[in-house]
C-alpha atoms as a PDB file:
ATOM      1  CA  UNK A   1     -20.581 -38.903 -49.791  1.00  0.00           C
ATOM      2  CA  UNK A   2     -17.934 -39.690 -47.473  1.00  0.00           C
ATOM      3  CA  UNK A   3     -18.884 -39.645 -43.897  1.00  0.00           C
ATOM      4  CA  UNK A   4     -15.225 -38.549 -42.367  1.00  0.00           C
ATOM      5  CA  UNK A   5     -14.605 -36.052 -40.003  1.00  0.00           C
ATOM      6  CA  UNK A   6     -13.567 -32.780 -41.622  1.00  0.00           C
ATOM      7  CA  UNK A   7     -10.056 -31.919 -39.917  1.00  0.00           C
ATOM      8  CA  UNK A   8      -9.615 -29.132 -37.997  1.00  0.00           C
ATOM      9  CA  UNK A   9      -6.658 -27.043 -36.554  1.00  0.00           C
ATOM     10  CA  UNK A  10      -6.649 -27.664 -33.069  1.00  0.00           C
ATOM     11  CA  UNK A  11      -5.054 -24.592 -32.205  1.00  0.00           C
ATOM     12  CA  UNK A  12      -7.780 -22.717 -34.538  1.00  0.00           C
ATOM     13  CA  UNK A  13     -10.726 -23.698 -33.745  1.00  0.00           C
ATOM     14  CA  UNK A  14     -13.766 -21.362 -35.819  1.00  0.00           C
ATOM     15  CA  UNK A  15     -16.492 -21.477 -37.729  1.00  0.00           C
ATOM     16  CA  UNK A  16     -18.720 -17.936 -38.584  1.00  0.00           C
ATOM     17  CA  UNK A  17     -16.814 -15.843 -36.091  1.00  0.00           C
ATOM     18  CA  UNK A  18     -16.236 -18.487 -33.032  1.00  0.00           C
ATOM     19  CA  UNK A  19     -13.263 -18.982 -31.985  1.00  0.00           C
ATOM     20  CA  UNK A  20     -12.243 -21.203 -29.273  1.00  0.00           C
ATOM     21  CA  UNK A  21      -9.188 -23.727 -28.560  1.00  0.00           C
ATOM     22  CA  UNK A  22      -8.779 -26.849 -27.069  1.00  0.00           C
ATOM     23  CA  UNK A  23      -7.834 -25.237 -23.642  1.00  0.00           C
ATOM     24  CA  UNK A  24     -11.268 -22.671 -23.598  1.00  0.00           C
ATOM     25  CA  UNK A  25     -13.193 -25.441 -23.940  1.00  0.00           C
ATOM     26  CA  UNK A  26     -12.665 -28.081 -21.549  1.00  0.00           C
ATOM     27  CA  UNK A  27     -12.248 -25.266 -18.844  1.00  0.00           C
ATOM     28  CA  UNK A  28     -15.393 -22.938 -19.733  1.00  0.00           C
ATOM     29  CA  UNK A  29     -16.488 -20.772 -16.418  1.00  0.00           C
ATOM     30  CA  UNK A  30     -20.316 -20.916 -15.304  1.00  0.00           C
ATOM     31  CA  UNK A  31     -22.192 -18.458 -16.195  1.00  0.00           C
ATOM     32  CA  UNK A  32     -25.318 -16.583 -15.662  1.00  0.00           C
ATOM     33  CA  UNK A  33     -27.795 -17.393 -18.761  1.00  0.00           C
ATOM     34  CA  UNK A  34     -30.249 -14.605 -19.367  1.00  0.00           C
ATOM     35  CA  UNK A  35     -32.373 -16.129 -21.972  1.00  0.00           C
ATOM     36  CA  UNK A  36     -34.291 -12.680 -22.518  1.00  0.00           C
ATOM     37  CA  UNK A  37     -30.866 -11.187 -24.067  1.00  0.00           C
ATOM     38  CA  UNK A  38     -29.995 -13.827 -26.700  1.00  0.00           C
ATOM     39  CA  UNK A  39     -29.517 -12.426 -29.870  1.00  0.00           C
ATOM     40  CA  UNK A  40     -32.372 -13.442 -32.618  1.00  0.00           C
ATOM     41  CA  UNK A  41     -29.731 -16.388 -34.239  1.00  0.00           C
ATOM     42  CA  UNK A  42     -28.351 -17.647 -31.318  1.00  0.00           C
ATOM     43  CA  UNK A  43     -26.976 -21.168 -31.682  1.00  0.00           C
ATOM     44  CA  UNK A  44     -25.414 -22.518 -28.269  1.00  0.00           C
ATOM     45  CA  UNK A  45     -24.257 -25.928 -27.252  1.00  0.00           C
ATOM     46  CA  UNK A  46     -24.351 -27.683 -23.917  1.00  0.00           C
ATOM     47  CA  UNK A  47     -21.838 -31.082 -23.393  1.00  0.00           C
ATOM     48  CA  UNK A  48     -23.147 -32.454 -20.363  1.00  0.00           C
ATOM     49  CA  UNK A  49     -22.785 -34.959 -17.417  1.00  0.00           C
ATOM     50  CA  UNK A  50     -26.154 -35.872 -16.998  1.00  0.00           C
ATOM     51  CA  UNK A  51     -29.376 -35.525 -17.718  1.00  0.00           C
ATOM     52  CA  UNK A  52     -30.672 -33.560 -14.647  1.00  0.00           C
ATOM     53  CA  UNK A  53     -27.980 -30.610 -15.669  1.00  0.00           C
ATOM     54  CA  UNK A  54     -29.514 -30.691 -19.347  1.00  0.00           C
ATOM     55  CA  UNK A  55     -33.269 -31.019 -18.356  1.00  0.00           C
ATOM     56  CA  UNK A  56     -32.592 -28.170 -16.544  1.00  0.00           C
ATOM     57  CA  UNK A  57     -31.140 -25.495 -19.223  1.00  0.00           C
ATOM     58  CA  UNK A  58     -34.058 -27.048 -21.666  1.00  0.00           C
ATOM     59  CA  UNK A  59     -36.613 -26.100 -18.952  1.00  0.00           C
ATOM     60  CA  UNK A  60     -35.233 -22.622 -18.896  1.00  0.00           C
ATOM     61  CA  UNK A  61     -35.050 -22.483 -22.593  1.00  0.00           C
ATOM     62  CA  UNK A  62     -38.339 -23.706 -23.669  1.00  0.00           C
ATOM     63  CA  UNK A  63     -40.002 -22.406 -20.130  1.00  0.00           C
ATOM     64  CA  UNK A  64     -38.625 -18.438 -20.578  1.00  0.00           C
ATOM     65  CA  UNK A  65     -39.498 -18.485 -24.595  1.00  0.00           C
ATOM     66  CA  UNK A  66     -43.038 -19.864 -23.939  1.00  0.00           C
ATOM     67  CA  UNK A  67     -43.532 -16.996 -21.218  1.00  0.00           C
ATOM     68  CA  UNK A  68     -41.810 -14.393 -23.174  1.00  0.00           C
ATOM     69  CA  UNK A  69     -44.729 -15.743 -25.947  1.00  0.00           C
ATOM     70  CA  UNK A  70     -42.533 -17.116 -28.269  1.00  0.00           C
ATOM     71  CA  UNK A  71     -42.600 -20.164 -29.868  1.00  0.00           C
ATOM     72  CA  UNK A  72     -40.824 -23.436 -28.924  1.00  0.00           C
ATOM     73  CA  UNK A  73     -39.995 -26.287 -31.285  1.00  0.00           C
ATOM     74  CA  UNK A  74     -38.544 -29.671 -29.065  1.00  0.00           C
ATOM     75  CA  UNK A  75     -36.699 -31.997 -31.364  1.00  0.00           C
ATOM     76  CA  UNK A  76     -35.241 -34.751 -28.664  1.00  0.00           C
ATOM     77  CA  UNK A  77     -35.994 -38.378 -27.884  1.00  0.00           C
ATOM     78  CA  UNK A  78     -39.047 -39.503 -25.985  1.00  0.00           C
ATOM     79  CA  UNK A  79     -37.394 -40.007 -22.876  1.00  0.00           C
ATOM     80  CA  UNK A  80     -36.468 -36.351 -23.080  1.00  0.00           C
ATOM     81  CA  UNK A  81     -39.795 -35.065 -24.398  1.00  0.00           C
ATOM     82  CA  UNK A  82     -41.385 -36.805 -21.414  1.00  0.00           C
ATOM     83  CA  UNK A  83     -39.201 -35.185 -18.441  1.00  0.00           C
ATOM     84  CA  UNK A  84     -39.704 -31.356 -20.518  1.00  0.00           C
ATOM     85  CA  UNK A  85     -43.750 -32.324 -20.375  1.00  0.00           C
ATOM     86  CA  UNK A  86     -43.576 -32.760 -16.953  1.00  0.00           C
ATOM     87  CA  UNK A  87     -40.955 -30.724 -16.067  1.00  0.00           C
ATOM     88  CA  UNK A  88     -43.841 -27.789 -18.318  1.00  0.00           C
ATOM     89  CA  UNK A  89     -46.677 -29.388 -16.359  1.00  0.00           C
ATOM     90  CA  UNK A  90     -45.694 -28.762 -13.005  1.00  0.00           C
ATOM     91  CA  UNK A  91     -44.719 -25.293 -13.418  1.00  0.00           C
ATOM     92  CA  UNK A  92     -47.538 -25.195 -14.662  1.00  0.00           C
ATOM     93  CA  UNK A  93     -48.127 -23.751 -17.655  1.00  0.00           C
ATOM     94  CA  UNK A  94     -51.097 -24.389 -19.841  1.00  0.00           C
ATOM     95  CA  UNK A  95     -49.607 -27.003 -22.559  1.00  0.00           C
ATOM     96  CA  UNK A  96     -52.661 -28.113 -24.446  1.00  0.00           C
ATOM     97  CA  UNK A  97     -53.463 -24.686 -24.835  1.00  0.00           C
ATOM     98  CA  UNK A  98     -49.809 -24.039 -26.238  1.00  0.00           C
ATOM     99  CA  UNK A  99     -49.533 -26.855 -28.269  1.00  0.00           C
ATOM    100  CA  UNK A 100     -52.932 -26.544 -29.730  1.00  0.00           C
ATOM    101  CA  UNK A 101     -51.851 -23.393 -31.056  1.00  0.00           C
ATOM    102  CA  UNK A 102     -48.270 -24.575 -32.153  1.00  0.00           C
ATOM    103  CA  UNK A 103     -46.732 -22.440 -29.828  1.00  0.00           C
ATOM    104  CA  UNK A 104     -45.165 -25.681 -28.471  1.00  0.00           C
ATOM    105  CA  UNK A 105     -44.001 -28.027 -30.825  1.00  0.00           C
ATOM    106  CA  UNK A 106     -42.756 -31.569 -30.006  1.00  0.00           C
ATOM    107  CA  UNK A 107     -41.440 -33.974 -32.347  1.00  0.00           C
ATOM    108  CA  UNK A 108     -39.212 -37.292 -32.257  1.00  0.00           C
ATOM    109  CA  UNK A 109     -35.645 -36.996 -33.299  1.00  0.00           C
ATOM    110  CA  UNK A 110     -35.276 -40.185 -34.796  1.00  0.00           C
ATOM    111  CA  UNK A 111     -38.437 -39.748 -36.887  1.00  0.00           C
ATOM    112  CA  UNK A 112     -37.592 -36.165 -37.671  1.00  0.00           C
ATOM    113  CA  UNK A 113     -33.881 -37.061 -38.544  1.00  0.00           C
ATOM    114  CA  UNK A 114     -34.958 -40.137 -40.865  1.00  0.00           C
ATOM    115  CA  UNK A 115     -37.133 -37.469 -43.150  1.00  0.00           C
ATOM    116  CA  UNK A 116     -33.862 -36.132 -44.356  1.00  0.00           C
ATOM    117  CA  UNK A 117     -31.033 -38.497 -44.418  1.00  0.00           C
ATOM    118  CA  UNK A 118     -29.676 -40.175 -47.517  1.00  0.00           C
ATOM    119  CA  UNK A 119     -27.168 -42.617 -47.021  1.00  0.00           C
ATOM    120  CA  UNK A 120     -26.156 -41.630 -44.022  1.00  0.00           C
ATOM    121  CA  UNK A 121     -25.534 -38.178 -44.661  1.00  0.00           C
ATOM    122  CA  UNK A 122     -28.266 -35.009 -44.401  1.00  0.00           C
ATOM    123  CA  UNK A 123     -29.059 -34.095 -47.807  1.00  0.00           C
ATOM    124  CA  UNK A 124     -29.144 -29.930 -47.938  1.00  0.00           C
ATOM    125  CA  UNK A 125     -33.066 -29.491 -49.508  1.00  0.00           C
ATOM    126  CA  UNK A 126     -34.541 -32.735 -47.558  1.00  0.00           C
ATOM    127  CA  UNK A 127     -33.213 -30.865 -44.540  1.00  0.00           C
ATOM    128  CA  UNK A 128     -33.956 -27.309 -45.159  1.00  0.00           C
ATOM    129  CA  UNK A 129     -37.569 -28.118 -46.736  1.00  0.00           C
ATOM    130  CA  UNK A 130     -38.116 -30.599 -43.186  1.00  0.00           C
ATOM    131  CA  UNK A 131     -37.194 -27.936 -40.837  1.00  0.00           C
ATOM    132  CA  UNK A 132     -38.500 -24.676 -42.648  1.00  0.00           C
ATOM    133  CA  UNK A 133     -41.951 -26.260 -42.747  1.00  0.00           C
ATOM    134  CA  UNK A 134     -41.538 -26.855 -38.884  1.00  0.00           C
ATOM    135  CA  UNK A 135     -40.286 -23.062 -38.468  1.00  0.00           C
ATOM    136  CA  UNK A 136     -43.351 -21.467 -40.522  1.00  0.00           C
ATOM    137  CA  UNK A 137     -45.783 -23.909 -38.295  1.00  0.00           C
ATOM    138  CA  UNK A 138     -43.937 -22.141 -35.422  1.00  0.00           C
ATOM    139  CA  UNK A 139     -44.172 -18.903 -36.959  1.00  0.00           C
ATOM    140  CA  UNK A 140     -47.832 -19.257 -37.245  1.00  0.00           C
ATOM    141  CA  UNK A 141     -49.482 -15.874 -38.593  1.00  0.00           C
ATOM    142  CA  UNK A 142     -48.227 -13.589 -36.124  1.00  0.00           C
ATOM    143  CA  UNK A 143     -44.694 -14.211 -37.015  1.00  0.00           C
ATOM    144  CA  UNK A 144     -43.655 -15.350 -33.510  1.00  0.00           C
ATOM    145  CA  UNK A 145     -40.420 -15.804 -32.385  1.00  0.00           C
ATOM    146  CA  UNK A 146     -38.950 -19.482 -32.040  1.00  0.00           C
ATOM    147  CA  UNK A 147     -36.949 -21.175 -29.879  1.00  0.00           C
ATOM    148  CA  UNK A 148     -36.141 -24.506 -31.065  1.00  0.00           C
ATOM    149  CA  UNK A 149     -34.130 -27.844 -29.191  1.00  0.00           C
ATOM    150  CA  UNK A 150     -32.649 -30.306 -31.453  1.00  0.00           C
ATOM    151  CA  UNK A 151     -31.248 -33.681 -29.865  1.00  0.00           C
ATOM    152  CA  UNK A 152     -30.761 -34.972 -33.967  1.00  0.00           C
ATOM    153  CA  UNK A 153     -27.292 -34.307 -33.944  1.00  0.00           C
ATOM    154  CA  UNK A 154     -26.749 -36.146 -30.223  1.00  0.00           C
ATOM    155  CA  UNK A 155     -28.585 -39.515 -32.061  1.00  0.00           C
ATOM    156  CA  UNK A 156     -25.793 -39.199 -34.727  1.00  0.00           C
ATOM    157  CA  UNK A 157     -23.160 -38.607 -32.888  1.00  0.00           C
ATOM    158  CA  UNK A 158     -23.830 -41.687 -30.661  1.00  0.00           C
ATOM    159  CA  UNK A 159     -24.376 -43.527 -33.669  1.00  0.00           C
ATOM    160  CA  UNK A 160     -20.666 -43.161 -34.612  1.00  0.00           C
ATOM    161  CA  UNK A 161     -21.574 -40.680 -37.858  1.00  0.00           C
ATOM    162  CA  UNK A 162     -19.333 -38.074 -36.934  1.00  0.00           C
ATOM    163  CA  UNK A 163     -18.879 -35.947 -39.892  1.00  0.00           C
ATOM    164  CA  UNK A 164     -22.048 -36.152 -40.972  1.00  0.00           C
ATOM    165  CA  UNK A 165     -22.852 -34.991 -37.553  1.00  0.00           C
ATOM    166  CA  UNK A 166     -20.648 -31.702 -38.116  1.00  0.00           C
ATOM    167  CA  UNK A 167     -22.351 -31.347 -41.361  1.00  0.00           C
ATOM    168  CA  UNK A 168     -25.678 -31.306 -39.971  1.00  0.00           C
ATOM    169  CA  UNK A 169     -24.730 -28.442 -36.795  1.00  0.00           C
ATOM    170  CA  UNK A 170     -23.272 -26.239 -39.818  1.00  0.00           C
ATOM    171  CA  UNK A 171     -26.916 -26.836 -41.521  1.00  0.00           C
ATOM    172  CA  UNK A 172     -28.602 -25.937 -38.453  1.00  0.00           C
ATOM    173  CA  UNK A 173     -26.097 -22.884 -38.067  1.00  0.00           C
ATOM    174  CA  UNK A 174     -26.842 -21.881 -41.803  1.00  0.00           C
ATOM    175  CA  UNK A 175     -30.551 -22.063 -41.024  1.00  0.00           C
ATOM    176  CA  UNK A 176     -30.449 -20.241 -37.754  1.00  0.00           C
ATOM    177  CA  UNK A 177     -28.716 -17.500 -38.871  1.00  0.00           C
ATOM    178  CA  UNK A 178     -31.347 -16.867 -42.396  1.00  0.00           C
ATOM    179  CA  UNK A 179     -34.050 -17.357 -40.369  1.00  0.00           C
ATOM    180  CA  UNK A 180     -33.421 -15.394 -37.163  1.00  0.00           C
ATOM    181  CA  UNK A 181     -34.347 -17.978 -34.464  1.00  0.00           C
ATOM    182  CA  UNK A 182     -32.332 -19.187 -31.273  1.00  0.00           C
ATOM    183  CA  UNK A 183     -31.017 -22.573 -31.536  1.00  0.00           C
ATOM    184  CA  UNK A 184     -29.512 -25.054 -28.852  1.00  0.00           C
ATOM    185  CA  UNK A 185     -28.193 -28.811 -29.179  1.00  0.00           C
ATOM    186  CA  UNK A 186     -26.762 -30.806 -26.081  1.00  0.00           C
ATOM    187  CA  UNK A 187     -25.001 -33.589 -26.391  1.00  0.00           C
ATOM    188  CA  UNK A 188     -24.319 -36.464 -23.724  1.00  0.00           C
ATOM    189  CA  UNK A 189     -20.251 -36.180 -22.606  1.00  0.00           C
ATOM    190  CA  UNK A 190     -20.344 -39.938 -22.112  1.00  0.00           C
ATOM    191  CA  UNK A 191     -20.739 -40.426 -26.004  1.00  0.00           C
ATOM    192  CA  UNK A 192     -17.203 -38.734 -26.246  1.00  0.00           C
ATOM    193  CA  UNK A 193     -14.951 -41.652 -25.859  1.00  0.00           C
ATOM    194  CA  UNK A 194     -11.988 -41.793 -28.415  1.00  0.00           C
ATOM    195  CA  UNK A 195      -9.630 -38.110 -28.217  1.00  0.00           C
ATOM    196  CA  UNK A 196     -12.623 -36.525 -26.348  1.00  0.00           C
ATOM    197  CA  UNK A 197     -11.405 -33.330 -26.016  1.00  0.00           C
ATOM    198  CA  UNK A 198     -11.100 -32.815 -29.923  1.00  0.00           C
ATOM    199  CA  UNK A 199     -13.994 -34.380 -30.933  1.00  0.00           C
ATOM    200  CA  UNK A 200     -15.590 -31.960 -28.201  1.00  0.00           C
ATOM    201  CA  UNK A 201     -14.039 -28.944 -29.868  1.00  0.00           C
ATOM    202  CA  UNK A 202     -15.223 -30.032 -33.656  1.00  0.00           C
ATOM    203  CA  UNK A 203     -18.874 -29.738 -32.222  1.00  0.00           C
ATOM    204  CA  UNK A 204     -18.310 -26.788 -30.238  1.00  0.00           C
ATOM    205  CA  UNK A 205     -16.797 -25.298 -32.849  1.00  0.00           C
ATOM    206  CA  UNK A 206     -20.053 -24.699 -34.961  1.00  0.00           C
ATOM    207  CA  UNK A 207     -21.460 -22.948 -32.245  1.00  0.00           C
ATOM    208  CA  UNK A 208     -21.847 -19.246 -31.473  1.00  0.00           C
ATOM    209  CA  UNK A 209     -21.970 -20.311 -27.997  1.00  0.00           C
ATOM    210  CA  UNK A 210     -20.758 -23.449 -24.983  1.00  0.00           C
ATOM    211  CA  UNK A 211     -22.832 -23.413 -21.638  1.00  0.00           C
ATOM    212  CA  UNK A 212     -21.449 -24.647 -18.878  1.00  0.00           C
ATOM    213  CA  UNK A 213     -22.581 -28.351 -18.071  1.00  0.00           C
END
């Protein structure tokens, strides 16, 4: 399958119901997050400068959804998984406790990713059967809610896979949305080099959602 970019009208920018342009997104306002009022399939996006603006929306995240006693599935590099830990740690929060009862979940991208690629691209039921078995883990009996953090797409991205990289947020999106859980990705705005703002606008584009870096 070919791995190019899908093309996109730059002046009409959507995917499910978002809509943004070129413009919107390079100039999007600060907010105020709430993380209590996300809708059940949220599936937001955060471009940022670096990694102490990042680490802290993933602390919110992960922090507010393990309080509010939902679950929390970390997909992100070890680097990453190590600042969240500590980050958890010194909040504190009890993590052996969580974990031991898959209420936090961590797992490697790059180990996670390679369980569903095929040739470079994410094959549809390696993908859905990967991450569904993750979800109902998450689930556990109770049916909890889940929060999930996937860095996946970030790895391809870097790795210069771009379309397979848009193919894999409109998975994610697909899943999110079937399965009722709230979904965020980040990706690093260094590893936008060539017509940034575009290739910022594909990704955002399969979003319900950009938060302010």
């Amino acid at each position: 399958m070919s791995d190019a970019v899908p093309v996109y009208d730059p002046t009409d920018l959507s995917y499910n119901g978002t809509r943004m342009s070129i413009e919107n997104l390079s100039n999007v306002k600060p907010v105020q997050v709430f993380w209590g009022e996300m809708s059940a399939c949220e599936h937001f996006v955060q471009i940022y400068e670096d990694d102490s603006a990042f680490m802290d929306t993933l602390l919110g995240f992960i922090r507010g959804g393990l309080l509010a006693g939902d679950a929390a599935v970390v997909i992100a590099t070890a680097p990453h998984l190590k600042l969240l830990e500590e980050r958890l740690k010194s909040s504190p929060m009890d993590m052996d406790l969580f974990r031991a009862e898959d209420q936090y979940i961590a797992l490697d991208a790059e180990k996670t990713l390679a369980k569903f690629m095929v040739n470079g691209w994410p094959d549809d039921n390696l993908f859905y059967t990967t991450i569904n078995k993750i979800l109902l883990r998450a689930k556990g009996a109770s049916g909890r809610k889940v929060r999930a953090f996937g860095e996946m797409v970030a790895l391809l991205w870097a790795q210069g896979h771009h379309g397979a990289t848009v193919q894999l947020e409109h998975q994610w999106h697909d899943l999110c949305r079937t399965e009722s859980f709230s979904l965020f990705c980040a990706y690093p705005r260094a590893g936008f080099k060539q017509n940034a703002t575009e290739s910022i606008a594909q990704v955002c584009a399969a979003h319900s959602r950009v938060m302010p870096a």
